[in-house]
PDB file of N, CA and C in Angstrom:
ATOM      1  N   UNK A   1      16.515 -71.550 -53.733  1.00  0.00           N
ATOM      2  CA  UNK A   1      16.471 -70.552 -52.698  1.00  0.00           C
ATOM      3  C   UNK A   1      16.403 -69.141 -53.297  1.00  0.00           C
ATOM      4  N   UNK A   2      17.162 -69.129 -54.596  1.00  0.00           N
ATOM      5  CA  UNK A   2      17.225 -67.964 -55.013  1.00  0.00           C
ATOM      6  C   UNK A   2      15.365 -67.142 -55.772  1.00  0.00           C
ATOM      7  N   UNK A   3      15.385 -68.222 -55.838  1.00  0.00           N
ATOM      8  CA  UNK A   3      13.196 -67.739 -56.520  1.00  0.00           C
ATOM      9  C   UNK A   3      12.650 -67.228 -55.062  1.00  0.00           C
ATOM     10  N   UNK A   4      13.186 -67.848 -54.351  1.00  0.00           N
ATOM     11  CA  UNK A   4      12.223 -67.571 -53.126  1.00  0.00           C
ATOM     12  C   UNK A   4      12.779 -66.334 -52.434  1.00  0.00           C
ATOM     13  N   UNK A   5      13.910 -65.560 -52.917  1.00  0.00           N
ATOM     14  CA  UNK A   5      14.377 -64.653 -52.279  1.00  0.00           C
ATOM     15  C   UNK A   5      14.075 -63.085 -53.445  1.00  0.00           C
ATOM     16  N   UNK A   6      13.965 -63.374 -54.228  1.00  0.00           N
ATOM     17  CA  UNK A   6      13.405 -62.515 -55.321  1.00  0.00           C
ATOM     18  C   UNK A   6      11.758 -62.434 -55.342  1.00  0.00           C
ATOM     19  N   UNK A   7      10.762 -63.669 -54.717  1.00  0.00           N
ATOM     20  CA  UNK A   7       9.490 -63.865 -54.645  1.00  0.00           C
ATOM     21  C   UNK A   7       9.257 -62.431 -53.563  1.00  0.00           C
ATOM     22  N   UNK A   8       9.872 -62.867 -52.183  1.00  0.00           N
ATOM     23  CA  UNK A   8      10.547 -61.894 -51.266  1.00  0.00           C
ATOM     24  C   UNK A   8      10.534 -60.335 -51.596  1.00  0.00           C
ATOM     25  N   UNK A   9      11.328 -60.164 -52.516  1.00  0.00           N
ATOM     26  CA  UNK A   9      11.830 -58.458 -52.413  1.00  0.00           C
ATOM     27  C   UNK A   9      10.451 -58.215 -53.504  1.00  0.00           C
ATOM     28  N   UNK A  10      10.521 -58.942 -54.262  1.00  0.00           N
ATOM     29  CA  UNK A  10       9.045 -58.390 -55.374  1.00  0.00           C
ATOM     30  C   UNK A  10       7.539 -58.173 -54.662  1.00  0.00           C
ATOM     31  N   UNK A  11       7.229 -58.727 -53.260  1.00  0.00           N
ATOM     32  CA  UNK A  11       6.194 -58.247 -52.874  1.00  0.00           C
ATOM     33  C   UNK A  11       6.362 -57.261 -51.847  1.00  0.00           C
ATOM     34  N   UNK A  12       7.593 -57.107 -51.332  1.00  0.00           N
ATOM     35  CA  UNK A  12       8.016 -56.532 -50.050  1.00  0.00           C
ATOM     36  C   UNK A  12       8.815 -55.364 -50.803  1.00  0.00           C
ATOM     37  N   UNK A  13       8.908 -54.531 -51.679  1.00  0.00           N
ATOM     38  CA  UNK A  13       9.559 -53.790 -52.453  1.00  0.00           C
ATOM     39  C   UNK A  13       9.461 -52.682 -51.744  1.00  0.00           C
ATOM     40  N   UNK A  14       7.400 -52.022 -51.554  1.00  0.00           N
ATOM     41  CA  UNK A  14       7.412 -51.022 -51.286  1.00  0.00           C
ATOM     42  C   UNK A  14       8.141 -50.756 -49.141  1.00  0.00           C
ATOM     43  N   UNK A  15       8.190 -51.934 -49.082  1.00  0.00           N
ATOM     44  CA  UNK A  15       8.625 -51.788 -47.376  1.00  0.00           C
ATOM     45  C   UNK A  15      10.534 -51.644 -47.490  1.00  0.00           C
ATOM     46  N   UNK A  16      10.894 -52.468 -48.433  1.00  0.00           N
ATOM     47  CA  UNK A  16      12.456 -51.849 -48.373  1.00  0.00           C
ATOM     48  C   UNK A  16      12.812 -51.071 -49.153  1.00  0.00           C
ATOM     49  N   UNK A  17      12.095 -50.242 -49.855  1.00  0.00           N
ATOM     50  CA  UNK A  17      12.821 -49.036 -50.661  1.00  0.00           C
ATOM     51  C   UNK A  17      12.578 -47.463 -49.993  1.00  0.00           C
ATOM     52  N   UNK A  18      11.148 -47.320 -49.489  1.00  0.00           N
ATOM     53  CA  UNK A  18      10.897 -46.570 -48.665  1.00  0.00           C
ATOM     54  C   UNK A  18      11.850 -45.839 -47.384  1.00  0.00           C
ATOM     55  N   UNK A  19      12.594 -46.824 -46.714  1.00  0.00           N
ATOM     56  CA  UNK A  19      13.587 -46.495 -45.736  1.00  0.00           C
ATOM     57  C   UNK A  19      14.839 -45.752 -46.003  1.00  0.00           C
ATOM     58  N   UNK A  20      15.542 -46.683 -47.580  1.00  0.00           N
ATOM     59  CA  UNK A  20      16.773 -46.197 -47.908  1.00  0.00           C
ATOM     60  C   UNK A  20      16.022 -45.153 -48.809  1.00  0.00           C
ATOM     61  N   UNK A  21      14.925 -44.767 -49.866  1.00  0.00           N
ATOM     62  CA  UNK A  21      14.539 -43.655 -50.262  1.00  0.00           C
ATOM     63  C   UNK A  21      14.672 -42.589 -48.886  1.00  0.00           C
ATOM     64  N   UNK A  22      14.362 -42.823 -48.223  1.00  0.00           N
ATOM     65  CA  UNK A  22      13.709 -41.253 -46.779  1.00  0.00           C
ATOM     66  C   UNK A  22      15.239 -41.369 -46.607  1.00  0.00           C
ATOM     67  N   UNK A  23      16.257 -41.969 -46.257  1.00  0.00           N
ATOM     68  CA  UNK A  23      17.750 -41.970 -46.012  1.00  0.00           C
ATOM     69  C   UNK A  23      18.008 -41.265 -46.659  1.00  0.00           C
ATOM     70  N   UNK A  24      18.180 -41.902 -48.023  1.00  0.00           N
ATOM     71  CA  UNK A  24      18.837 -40.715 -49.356  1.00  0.00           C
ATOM     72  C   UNK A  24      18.394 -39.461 -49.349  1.00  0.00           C
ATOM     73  N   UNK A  25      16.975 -38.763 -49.039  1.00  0.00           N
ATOM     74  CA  UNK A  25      16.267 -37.629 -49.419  1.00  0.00           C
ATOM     75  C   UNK A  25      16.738 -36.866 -48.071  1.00  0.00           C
ATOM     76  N   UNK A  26      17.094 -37.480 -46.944  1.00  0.00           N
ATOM     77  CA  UNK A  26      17.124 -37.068 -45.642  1.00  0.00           C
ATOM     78  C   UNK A  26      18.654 -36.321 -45.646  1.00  0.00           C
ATOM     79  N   UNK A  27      19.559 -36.728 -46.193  1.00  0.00           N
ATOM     80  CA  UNK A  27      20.747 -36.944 -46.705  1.00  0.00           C
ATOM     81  C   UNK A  27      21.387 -35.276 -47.493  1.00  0.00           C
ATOM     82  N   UNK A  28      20.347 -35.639 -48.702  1.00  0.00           N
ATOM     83  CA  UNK A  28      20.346 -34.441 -49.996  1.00  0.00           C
ATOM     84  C   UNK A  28      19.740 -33.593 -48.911  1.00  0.00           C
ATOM     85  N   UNK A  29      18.855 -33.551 -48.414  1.00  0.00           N
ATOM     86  CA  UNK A  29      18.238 -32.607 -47.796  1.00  0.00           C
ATOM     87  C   UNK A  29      19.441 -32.075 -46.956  1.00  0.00           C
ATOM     88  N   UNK A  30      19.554 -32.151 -45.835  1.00  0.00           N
ATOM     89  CA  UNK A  30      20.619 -31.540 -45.094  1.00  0.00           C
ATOM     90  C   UNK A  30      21.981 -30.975 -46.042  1.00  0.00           C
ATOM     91  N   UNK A  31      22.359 -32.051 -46.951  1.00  0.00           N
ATOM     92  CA  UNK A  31      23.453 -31.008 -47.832  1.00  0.00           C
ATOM     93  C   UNK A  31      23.100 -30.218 -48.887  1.00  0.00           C
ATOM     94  N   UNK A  32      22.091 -29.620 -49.030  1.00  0.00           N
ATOM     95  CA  UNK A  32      21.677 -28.946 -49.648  1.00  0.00           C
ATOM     96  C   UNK A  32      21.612 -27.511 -48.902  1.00  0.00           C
ATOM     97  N   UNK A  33      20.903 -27.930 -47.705  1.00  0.00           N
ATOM     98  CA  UNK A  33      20.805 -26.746 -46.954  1.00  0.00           C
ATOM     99  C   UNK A  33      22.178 -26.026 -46.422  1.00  0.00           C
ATOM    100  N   UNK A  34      23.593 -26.369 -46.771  1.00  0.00           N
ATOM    101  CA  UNK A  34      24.352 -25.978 -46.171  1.00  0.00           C
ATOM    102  C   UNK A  34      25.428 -25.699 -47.184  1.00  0.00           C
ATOM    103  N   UNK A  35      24.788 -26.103 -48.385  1.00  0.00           N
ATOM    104  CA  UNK A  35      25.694 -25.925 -49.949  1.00  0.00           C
ATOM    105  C   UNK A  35      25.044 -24.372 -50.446  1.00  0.00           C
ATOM    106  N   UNK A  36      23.603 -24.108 -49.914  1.00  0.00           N
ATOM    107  CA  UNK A  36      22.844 -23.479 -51.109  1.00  0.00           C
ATOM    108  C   UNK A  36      22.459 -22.015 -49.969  1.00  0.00           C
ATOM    109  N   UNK A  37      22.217 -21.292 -50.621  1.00  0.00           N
ATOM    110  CA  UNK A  37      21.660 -20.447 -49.815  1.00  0.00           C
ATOM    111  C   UNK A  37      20.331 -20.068 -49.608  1.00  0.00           C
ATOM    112  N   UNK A  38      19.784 -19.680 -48.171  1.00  0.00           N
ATOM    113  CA  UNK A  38      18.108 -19.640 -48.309  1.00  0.00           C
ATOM    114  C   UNK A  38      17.506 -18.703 -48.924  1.00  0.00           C
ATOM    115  N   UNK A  39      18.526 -17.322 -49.102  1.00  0.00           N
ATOM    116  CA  UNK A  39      17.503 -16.227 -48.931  1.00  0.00           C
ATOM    117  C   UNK A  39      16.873 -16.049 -50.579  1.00  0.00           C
ATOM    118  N   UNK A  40      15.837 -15.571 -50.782  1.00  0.00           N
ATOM    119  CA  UNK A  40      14.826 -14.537 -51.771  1.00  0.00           C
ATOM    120  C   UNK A  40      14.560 -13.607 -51.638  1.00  0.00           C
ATOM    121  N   UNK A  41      15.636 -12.860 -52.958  1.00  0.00           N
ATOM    122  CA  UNK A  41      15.219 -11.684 -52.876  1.00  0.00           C
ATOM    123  C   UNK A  41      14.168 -11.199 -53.887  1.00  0.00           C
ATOM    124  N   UNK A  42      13.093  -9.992 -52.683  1.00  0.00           N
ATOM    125  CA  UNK A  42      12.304  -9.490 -53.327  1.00  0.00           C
ATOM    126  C   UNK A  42      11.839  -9.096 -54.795  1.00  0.00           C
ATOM    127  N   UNK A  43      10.718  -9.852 -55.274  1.00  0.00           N
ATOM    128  CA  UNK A  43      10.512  -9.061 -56.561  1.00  0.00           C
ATOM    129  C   UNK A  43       9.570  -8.857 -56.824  1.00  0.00           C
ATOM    130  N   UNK A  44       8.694  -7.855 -57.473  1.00  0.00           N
ATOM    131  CA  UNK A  44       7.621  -7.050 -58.007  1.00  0.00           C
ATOM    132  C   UNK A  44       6.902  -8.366 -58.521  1.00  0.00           C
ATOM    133  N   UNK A  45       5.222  -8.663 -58.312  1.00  0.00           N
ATOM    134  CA  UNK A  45       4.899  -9.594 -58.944  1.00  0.00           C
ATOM    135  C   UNK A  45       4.606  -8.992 -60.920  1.00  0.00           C
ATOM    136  N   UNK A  46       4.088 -10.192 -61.093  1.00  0.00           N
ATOM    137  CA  UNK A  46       4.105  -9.637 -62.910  1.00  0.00           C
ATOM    138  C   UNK A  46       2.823  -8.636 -62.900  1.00  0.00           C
ATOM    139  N   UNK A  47       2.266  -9.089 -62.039  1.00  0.00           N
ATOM    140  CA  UNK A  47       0.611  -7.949 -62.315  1.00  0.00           C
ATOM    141  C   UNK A  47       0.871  -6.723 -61.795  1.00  0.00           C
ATOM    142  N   UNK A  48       1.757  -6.458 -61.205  1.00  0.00           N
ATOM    143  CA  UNK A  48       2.286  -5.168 -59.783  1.00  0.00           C
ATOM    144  C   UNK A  48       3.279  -5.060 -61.271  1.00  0.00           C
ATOM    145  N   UNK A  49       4.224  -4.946 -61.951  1.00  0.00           N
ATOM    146  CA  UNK A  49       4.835  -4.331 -63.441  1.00  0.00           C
ATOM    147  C   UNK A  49       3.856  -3.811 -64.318  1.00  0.00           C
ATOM    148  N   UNK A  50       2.952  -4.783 -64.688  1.00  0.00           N
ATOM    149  CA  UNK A  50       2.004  -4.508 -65.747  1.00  0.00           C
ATOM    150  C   UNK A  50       1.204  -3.228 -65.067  1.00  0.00           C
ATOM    151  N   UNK A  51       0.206  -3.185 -64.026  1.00  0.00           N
ATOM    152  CA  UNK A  51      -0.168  -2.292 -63.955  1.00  0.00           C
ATOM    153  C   UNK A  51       1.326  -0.818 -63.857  1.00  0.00           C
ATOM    154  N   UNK A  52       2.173  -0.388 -63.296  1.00  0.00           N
ATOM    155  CA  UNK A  52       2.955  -0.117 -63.361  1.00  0.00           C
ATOM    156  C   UNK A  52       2.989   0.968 -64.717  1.00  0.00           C
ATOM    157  N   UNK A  53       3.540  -0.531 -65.587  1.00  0.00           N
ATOM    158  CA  UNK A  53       3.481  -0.261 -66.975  1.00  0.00           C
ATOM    159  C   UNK A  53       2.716   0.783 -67.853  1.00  0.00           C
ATOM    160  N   UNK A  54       1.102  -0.120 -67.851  1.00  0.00           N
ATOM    161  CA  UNK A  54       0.491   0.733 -68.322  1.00  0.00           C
ATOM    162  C   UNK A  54      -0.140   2.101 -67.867  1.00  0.00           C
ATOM    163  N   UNK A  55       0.313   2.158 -66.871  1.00  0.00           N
ATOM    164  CA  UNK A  55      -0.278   3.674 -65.983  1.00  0.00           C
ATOM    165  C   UNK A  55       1.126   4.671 -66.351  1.00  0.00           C
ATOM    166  N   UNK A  56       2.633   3.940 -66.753  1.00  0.00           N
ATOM    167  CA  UNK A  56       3.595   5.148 -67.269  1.00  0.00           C
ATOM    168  C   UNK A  56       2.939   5.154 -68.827  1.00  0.00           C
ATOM    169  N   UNK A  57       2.508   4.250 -69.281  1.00  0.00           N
ATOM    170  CA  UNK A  57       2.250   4.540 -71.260  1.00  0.00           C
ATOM    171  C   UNK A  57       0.842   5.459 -70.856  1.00  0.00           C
ATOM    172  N   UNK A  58      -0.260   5.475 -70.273  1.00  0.00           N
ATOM    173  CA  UNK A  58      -1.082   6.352 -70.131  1.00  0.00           C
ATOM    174  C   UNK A  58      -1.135   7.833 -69.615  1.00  0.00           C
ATOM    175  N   UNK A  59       0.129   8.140 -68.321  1.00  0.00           N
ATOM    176  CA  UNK A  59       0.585   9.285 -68.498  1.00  0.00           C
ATOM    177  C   UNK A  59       1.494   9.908 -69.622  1.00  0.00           C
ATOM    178  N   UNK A  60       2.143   9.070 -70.150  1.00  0.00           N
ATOM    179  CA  UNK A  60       3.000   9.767 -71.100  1.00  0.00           C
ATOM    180  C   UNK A  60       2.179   9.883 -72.524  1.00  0.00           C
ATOM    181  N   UNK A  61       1.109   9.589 -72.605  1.00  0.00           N
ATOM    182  CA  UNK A  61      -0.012   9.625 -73.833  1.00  0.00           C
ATOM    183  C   UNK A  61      -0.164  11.021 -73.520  1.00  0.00           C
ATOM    184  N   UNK A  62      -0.473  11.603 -74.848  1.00  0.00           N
ATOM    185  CA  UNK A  62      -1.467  13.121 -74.905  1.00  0.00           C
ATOM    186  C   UNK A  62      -2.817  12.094 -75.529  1.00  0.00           C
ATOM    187  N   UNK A  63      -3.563  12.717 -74.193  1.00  0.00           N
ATOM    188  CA  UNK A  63      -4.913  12.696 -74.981  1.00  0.00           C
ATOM    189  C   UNK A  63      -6.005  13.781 -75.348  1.00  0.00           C
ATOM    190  N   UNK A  64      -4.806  14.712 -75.937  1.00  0.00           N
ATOM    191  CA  UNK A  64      -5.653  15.703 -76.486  1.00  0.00           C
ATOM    192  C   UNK A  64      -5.642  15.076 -77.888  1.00  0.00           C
ATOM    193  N   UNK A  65      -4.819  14.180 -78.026  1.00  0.00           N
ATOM    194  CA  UNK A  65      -4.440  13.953 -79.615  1.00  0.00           C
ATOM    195  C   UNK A  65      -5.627  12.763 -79.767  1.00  0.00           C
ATOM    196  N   UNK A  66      -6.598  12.637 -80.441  1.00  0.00           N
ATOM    197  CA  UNK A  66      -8.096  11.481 -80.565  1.00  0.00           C
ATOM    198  C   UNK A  66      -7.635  11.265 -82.379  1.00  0.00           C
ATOM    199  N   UNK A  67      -8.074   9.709 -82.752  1.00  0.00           N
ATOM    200  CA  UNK A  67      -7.588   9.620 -84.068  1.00  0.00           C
ATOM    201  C   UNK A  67      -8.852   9.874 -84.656  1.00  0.00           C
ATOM    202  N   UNK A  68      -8.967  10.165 -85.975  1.00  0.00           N
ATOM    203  CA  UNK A  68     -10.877  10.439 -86.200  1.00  0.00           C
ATOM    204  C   UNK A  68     -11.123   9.180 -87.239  1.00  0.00           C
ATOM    205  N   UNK A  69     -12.312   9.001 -86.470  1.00  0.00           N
ATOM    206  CA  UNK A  69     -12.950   8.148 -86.687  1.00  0.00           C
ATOM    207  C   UNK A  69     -13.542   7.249 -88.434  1.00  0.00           C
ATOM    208  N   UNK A  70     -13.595   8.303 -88.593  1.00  0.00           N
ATOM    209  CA  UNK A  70     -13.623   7.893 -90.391  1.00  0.00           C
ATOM    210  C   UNK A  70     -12.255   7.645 -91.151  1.00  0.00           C
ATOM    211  N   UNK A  71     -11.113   7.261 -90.604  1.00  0.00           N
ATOM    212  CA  UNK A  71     -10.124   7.087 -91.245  1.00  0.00           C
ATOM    213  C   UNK A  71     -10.105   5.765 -90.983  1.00  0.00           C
ATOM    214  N   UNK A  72     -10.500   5.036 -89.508  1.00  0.00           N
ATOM    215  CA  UNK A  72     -10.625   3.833 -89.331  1.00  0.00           C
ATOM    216  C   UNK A  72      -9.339   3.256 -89.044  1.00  0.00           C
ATOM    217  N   UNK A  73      -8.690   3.679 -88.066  1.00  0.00           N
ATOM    218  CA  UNK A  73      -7.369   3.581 -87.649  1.00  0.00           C
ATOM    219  C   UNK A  73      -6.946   2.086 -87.052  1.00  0.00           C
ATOM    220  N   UNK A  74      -8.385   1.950 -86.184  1.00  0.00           N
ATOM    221  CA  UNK A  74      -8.408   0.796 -84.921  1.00  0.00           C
ATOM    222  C   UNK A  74      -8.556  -0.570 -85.852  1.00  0.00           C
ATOM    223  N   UNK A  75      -9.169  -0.336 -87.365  1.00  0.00           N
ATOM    224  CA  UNK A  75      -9.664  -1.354 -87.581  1.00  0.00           C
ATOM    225  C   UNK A  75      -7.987  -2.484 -88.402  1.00  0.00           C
ATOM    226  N   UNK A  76      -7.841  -3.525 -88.701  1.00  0.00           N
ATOM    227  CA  UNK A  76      -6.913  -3.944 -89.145  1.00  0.00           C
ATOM    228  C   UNK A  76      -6.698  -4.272 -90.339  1.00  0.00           C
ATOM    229  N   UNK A  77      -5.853  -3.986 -91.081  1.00  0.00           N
ATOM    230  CA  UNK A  77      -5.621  -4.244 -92.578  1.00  0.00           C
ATOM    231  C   UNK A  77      -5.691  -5.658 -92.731  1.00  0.00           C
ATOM    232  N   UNK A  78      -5.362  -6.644 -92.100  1.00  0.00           N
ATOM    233  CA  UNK A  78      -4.992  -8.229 -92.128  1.00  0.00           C
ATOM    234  C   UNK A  78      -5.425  -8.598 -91.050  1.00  0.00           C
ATOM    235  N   UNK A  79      -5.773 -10.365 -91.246  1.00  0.00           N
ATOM    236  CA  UNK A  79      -6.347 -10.865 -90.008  1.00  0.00           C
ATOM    237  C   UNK A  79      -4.572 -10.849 -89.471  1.00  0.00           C
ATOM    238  N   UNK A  80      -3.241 -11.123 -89.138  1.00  0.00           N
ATOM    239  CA  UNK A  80      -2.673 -10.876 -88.675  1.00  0.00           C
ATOM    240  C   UNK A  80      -2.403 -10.118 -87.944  1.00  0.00           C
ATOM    241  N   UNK A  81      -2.884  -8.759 -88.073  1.00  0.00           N
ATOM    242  CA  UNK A  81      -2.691  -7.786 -87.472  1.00  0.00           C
ATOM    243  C   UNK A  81      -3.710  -7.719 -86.042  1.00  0.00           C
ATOM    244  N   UNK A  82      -4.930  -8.589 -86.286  1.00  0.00           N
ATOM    245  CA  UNK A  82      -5.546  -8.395 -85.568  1.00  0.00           C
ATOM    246  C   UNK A  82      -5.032  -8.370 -83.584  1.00  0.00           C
ATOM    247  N   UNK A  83      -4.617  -9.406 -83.338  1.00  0.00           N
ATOM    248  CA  UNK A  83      -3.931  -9.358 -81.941  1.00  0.00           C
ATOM    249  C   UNK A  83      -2.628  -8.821 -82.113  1.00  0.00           C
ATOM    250  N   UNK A  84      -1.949  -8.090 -82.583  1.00  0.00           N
ATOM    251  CA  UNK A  84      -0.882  -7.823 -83.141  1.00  0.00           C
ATOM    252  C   UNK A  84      -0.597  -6.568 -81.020  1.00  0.00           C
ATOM    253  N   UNK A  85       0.539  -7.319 -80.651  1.00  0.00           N
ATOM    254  CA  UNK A  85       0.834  -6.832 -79.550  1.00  0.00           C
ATOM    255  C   UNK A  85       1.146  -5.222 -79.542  1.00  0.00           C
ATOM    256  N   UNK A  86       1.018  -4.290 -78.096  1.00  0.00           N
ATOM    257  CA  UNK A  86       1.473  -3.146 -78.544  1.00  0.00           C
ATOM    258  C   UNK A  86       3.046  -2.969 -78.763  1.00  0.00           C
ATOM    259  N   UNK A  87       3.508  -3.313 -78.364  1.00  0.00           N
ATOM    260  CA  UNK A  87       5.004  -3.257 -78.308  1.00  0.00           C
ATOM    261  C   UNK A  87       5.642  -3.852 -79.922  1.00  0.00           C
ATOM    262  N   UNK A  88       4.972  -4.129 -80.296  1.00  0.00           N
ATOM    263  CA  UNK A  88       5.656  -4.928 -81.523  1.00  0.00           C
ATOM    264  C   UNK A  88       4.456  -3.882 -82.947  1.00  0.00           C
ATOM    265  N   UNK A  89       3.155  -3.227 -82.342  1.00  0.00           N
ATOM    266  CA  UNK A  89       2.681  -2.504 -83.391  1.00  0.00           C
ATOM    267  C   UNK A  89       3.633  -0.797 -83.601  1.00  0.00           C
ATOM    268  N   UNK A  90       4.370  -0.766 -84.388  1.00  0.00           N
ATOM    269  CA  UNK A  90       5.222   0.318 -84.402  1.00  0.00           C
ATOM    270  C   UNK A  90       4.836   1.304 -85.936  1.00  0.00           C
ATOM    271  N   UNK A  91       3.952   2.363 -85.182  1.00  0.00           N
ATOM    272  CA  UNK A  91       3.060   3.283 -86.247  1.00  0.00           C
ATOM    273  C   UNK A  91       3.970   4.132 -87.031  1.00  0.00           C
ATOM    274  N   UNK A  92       4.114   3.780 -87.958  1.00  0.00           N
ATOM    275  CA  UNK A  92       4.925   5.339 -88.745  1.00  0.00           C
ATOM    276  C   UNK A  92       4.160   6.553 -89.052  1.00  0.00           C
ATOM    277  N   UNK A  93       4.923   7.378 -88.468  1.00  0.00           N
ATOM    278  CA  UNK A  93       4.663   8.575 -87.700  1.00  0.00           C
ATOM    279  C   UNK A  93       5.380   9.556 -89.051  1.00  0.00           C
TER     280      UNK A  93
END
């Protein structure tokens, strides 16, 4: 009897797990909502900072100050340097 009751739940699995799954989730769900709180607060997306960002580093630039061109400032000593971020390129001045 017992093969034939395991034959049973092994084809019929997805019809009795489904019910007590939606129970359980139905369950968490409601105590969740009454453990946790709903609200979100507002925040700046990342592209709404960045622009932000670079519009305070472009006012606070003098661009009367231009580097000249035959010194070759832009170009990079090392392939490392090449993507070398601004925040982390720190010019001695």
């Amino acid at each position: 009897m017992l093969p034939v009751v395991y034959a049973f739940l092994r084809a019929y699995a997805p019809y009795i797990t489904l019910p007590f799954a939606a129970v359980v989730g139905f369950i968490g769900y409601k105590v969740e909502g009454l453990l946790s709180d709903k609200y979100t607060p507002y925040q700046e997306s990342i592209e709404e900072k960045r622009e932000e960002r670079l519009l305070e580093e472009n006012l606070n630039k003098d661009l009367t100050h231009v580097d000249s061109l035959k010194e070759r400032k832009f170009v990079p000593r090392s392939v490392l340097e090449r993507n070398l971020s601004p925040s982390l390129n720190q010019e001695k001045s």
